[in-house]
Every structure is written in structure tokens, then in C-alpha cells.
N, C-alpha and C. Protein backbone atom coordinates (compact mmCIF):
# COMPACT_ATOMS: atom_id res chain seq x y z
N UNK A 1 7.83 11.47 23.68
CA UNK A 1 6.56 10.79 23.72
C UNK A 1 6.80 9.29 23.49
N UNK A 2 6.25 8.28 24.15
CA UNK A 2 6.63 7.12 24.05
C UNK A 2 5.29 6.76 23.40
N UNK A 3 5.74 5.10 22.37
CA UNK A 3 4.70 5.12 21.17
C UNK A 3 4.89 3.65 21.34
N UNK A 4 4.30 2.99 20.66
CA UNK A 4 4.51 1.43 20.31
C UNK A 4 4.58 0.99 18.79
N UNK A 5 5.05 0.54 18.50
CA UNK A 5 4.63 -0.09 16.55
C UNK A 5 3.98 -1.71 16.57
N UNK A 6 2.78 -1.86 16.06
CA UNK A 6 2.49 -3.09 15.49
C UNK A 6 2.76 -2.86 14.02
N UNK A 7 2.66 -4.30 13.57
CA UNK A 7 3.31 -4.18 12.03
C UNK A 7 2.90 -5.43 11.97
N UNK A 8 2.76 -5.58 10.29
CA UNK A 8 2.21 -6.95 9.72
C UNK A 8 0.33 -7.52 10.28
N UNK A 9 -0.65 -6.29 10.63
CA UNK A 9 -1.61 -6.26 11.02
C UNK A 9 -2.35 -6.84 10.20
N UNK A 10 -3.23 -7.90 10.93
CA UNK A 10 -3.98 -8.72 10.02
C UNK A 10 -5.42 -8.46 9.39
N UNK A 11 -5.69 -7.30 9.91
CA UNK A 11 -7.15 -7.05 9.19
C UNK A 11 -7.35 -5.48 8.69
N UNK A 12 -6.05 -5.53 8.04
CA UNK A 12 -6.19 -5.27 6.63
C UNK A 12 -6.48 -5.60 5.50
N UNK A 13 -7.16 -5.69 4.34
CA UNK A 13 -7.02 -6.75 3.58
C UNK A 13 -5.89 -6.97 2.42
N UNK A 14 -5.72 -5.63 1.76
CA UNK A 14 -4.93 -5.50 0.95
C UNK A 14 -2.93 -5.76 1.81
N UNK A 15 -2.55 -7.33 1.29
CA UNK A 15 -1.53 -7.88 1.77
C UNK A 15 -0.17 -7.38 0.42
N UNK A 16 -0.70 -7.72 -1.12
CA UNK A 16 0.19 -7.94 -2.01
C UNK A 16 0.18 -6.32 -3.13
N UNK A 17 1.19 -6.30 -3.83
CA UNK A 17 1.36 -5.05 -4.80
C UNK A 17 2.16 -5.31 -5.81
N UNK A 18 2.14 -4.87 -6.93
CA UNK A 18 3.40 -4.27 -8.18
C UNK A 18 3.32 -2.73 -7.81
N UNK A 19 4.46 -2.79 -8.24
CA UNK A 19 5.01 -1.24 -8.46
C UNK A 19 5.51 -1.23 -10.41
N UNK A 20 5.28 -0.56 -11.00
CA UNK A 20 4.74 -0.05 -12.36
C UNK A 20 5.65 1.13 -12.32
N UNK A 21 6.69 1.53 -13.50
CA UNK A 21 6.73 2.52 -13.61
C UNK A 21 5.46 3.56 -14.41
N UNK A 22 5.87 4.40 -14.50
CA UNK A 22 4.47 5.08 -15.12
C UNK A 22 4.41 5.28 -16.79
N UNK A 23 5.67 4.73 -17.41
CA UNK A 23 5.76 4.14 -18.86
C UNK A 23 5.70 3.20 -19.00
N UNK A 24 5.58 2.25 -18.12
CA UNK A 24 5.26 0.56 -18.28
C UNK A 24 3.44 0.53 -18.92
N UNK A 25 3.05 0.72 -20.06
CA UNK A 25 1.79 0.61 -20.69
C UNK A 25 1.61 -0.86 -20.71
N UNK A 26 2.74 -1.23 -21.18
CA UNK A 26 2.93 -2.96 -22.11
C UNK A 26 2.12 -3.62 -21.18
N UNK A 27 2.85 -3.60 -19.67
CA UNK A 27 2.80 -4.15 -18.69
C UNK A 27 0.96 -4.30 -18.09
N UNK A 28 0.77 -2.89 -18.24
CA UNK A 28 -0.60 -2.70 -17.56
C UNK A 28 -1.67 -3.44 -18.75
N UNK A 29 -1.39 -3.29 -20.07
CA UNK A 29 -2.24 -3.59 -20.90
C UNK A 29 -2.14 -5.11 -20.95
N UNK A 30 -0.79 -5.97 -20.59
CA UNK A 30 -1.42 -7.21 -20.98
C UNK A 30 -1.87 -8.45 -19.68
N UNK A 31 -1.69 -7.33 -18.19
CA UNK A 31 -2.30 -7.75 -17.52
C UNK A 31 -4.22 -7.69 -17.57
N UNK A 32 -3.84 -6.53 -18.04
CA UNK A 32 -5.83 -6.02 -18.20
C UNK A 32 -6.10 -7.35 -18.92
N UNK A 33 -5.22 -7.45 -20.28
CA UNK A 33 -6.29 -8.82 -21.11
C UNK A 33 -5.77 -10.03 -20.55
N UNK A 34 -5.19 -10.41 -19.66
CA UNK A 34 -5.16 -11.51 -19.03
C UNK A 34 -6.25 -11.67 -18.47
N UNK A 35 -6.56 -10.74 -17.77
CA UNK A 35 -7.74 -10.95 -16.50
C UNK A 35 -8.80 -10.98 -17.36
N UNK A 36 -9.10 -10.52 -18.76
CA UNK A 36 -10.27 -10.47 -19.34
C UNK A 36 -10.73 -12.59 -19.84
N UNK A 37 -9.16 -12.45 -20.59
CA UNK A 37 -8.88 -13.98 -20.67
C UNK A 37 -9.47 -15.02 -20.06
N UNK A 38 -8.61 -15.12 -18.61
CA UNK A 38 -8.97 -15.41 -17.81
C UNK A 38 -10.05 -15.97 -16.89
N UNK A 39 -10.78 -14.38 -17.40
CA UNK A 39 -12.10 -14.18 -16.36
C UNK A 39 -11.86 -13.69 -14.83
N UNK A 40 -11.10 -13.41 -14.01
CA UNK A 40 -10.50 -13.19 -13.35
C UNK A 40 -9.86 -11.67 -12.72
N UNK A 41 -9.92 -11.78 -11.49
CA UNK A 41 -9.82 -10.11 -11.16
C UNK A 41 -8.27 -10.08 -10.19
N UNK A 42 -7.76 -9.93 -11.11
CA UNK A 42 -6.02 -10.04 -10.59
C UNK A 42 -5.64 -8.65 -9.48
N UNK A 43 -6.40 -7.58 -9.61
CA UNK A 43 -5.48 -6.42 -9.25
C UNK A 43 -6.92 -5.88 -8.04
N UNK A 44 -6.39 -5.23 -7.17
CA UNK A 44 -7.75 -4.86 -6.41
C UNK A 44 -8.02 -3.45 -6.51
N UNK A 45 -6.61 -2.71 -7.18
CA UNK A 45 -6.73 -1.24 -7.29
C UNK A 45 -7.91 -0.86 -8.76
N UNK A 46 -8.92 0.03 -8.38
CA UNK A 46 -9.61 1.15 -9.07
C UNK A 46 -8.54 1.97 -9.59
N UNK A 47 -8.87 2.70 -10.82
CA UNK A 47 -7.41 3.20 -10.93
C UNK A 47 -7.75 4.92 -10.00
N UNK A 48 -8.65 4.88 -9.17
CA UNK A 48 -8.80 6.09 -8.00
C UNK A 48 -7.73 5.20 -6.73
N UNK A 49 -8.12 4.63 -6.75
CA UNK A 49 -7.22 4.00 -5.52
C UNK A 49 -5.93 3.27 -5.49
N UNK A 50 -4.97 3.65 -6.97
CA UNK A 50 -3.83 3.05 -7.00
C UNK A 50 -2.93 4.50 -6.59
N UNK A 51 -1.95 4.34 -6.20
CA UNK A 51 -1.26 5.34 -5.22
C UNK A 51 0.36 5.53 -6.55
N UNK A 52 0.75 6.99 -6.56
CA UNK A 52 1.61 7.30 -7.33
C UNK A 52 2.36 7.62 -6.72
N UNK A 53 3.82 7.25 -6.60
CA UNK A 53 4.80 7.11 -5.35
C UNK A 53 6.40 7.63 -6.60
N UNK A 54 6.72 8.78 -6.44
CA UNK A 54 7.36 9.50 -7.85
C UNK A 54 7.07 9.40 -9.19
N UNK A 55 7.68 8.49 -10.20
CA UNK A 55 7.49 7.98 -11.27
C UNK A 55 6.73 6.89 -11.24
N UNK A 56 6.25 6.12 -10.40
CA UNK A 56 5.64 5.06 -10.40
C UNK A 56 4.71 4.65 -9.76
N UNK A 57 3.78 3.62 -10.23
CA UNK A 57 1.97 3.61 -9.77
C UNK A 57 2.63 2.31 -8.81
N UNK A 58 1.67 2.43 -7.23
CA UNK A 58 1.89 1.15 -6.65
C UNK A 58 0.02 0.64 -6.67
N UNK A 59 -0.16 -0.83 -7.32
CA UNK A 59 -0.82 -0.93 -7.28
C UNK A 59 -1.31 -2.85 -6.65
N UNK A 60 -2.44 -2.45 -5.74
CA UNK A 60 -2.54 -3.63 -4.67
C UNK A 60 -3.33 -4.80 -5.91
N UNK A 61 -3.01 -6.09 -5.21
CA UNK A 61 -2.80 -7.30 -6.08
C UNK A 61 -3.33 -7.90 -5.34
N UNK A 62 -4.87 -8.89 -6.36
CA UNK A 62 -5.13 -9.92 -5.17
C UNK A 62 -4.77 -11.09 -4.59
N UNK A 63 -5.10 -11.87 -3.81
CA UNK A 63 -4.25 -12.99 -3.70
C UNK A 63 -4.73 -13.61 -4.54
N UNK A 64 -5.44 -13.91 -5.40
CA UNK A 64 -5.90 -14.98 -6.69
C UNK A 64 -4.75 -15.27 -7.28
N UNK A 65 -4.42 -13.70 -7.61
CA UNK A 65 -3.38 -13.01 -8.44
C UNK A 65 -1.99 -14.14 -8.05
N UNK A 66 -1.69 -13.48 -6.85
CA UNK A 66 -0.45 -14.32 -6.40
C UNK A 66 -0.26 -15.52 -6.89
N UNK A 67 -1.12 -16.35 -6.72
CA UNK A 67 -1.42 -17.94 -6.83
C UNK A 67 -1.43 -18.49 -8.11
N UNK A 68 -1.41 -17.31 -9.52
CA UNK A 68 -1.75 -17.56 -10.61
C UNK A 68 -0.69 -17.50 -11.36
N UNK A 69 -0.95 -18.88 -12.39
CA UNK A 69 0.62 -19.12 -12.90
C UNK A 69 0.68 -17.78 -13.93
N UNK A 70 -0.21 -17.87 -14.49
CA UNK A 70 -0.47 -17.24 -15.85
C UNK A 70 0.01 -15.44 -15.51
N UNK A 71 -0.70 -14.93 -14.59
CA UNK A 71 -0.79 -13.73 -14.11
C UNK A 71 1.23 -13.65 -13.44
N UNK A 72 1.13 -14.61 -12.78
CA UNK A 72 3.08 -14.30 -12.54
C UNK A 72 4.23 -14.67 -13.88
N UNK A 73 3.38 -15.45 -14.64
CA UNK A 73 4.37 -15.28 -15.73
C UNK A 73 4.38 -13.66 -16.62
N UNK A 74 3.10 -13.17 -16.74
CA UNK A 74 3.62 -11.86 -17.18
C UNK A 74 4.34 -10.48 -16.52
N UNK A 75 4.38 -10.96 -15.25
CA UNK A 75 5.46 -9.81 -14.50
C UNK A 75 6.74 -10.56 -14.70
N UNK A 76 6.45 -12.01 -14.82
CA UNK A 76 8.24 -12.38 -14.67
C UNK A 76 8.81 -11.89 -16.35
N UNK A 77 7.56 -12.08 -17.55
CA UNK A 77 8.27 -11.21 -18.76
C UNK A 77 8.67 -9.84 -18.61
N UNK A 78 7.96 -9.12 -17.85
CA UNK A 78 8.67 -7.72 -17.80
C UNK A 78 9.22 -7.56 -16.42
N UNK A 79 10.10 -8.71 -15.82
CA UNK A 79 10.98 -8.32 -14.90
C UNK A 79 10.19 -7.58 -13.57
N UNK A 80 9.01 -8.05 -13.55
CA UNK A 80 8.19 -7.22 -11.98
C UNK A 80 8.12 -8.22 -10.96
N UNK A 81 8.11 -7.41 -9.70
CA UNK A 81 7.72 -8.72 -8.83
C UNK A 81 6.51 -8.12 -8.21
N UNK A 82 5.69 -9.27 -7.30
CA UNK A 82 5.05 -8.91 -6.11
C UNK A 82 5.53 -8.49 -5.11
N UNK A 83 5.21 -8.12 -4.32
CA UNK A 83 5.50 -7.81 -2.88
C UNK A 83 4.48 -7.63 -1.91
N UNK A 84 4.79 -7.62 -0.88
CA UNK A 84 3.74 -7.53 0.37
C UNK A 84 4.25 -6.58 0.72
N UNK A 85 2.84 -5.57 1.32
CA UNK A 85 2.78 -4.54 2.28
C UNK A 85 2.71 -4.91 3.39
N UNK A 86 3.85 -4.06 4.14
CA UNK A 86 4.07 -3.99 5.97
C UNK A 86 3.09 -2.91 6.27
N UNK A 87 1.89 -3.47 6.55
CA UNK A 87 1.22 -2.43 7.61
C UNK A 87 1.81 -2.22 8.55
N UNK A 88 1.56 -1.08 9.28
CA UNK A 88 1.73 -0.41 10.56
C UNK A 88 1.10 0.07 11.41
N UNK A 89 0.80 0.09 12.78
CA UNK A 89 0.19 0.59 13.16
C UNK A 89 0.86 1.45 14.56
N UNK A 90 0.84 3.12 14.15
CA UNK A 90 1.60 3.86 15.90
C UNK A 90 0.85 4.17 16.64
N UNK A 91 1.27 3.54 18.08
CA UNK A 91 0.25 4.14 18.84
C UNK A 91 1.06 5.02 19.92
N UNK A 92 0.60 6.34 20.58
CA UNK A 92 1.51 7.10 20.90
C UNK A 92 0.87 6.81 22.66
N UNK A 93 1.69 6.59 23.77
CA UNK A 93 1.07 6.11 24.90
C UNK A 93 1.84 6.95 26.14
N UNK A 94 1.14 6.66 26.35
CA UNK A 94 1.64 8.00 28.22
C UNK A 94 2.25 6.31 29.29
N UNK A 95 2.96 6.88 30.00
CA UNK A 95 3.13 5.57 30.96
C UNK A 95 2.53 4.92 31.20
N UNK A 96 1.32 5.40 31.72
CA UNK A 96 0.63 4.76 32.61
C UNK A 96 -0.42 3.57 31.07
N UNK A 97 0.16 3.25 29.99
CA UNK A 97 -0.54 2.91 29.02
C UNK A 97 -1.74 3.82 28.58
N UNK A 98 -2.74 4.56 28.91
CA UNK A 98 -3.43 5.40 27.81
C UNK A 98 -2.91 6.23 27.08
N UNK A 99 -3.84 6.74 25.71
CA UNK A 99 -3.14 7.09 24.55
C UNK A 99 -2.98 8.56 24.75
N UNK A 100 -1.89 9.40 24.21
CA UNK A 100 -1.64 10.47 23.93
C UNK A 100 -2.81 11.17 22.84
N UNK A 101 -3.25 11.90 23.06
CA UNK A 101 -4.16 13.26 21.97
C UNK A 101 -3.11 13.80 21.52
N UNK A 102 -2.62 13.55 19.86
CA UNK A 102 -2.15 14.89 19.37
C UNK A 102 -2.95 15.61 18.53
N UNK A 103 -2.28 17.06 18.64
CA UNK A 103 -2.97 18.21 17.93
C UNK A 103 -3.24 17.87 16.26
N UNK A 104 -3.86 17.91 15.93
CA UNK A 104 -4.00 17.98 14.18
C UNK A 104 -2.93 18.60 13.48
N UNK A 105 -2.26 19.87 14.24
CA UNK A 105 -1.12 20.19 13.30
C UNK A 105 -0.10 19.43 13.53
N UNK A 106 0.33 19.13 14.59
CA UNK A 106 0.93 17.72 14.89
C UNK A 106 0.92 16.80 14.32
N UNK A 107 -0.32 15.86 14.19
CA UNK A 107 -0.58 14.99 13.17
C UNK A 107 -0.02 14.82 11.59
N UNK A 108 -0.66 15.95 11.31
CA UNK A 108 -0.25 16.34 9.94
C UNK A 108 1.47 16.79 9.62
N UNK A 109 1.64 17.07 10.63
CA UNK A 109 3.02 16.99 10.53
C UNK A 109 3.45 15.85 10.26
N UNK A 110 3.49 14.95 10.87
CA UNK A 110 4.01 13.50 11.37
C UNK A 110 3.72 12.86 9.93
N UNK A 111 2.30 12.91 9.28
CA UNK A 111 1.84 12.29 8.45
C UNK A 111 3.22 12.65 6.72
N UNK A 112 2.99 14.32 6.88
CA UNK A 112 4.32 14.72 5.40
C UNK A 112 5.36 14.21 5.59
N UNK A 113 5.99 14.36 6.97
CA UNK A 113 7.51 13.98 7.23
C UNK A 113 7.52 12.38 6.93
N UNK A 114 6.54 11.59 7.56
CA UNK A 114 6.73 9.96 6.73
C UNK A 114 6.47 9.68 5.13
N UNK A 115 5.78 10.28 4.54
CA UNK A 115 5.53 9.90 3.30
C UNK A 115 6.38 11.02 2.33
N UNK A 116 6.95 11.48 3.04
CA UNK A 116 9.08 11.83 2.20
C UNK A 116 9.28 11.15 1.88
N UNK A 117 9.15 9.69 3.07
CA UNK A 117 10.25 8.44 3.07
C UNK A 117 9.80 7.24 1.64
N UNK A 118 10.59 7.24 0.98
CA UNK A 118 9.95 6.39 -0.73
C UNK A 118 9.88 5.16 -0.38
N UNK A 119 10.25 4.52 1.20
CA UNK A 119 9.39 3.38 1.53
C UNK A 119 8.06 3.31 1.99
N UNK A 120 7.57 4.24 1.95
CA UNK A 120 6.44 4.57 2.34
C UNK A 120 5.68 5.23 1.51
N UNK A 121 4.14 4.15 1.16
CA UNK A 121 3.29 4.92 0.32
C UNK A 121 2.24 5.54 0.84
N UNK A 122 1.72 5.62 1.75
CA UNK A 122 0.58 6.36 2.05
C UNK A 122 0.51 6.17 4.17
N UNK A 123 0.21 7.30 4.75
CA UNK A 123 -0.11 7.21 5.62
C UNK A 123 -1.63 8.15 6.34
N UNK A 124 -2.26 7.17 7.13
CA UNK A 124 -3.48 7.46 7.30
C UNK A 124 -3.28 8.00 9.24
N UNK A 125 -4.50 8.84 9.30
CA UNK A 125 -4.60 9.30 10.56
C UNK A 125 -5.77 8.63 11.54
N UNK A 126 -5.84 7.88 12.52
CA UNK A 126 -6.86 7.40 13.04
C UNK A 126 -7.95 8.28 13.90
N UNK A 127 -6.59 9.10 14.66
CA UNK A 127 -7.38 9.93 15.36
C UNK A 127 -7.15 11.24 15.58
N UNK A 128 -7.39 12.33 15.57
CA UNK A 128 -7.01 14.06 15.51
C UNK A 128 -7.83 14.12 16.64
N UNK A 129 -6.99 15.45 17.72
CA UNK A 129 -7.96 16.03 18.84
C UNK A 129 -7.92 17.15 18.47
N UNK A 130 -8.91 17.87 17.95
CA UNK A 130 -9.21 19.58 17.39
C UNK A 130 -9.12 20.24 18.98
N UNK A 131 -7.69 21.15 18.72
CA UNK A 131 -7.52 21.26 20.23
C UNK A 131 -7.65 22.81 19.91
């Protein structure tokens, strides 16, 4: 099946992240009172929407965040960095350029076998054909 990859897609919003192990408390607690400090909303994850990737929480960061001395000096005390997420986007295409229908079990296949991969935190499905 021939496919295409975009990557680095711009309208997404969530660009930046820490990754946290899941005993790092110190870490989470003295970002919380920074931002209280502050006034300021450093992190964009709900803790429903921060993603647990083995031992460790990945959680999305706003750009405020990035930009902030205060907020990067306490990851640089506990040795964390930012990072940016590589969106992706597959699109699966027939020659003639229109898109391939895969089956849902298909799909779902595709979807477990990538998020094995521990570079990869979450993958979403755009489209299923209930065949």
C-alpha cells in the first residue's frame, strides 16, 4: 500500500512537553507552585490528558512555559528538558492519488503495533471504513 508522511503539522497546537518520571513528585510539586507564584499556566496537560508512556508521565507544555526563565530554571534543577512533539500525519493513497479505506481491524492493528514503539506516545485514527 503506498502512503505519504507529513510531519511537523502546524495546526496542532500542542508543540512542547516534559517527560516526568512517575517518582519525580519534587518536580511536579514545585512546578504547580511556580505557576501559582507566578500566576501563570505553564503546562497545558489536565492531569486526564497527560499520557503515561511506561514509568513515565509525558506531559504537554505551553509556550509561555518555554519562554519562561523562572519555569526553565526548575527543570534545569532537576535535570529535565523540553522537547517538541513531531506530529505526524499517514495518509495511505492508491496511485492514482485517492485515499485507501482501511478496515477497522486493520486500523487498530496499525494503531498497537506503533505505540510498542517508546518513541511514540499516542496514536489517533482519522478515519475507519466499517466494512
Amino acid at each position: 500500500m503506498n502512503y505519504s508522511i507529513k510531519y511537523n503539522i502546524d495546526h496542532i497546537a500542542d508543540e512542547y512537553y516534559i517527560m516526568l518520571d512517575k517518582n519525580e513528585r519534587d518536580v511536579r510539586r514545585e512546578l504547580s507552585e511556580g505557576m501559582k507564584e507566578e500566576k501563570k499556566d505553564w503546562t497545558v496537560s489536565s492531569p486526564s490528558h497527560v499520557v503515561r508512556n511506561g514509568d513515565s508521565y509525558v506531559i504537554t507544555v505551553s509556550e509561555q512555559a518555554v519562554n519562561d526563565e523562572k519555569f526553565l530554571s526548575i527543570l534545569n534543577k532537576y535535570d529535565t528538558q523540553v522537547k517538541k512533539f513531531v506530529w505526524c500525519y499517514i495518509r495511505f493513497e492508491k496511485p492514482d492519488g485517492s485515499r485507501y479505506w482501511i478496515s477497522e481491524e486493520d486500523a487498530v492493528k496499525m494503531k498497537n503495533e506503533l505505540e510498542n514503539n517508546e518513541s511514540i506516545f499516542t496514536v489517533s485514527i482519522d478515519y475507519i471504513n466499517d466494512q
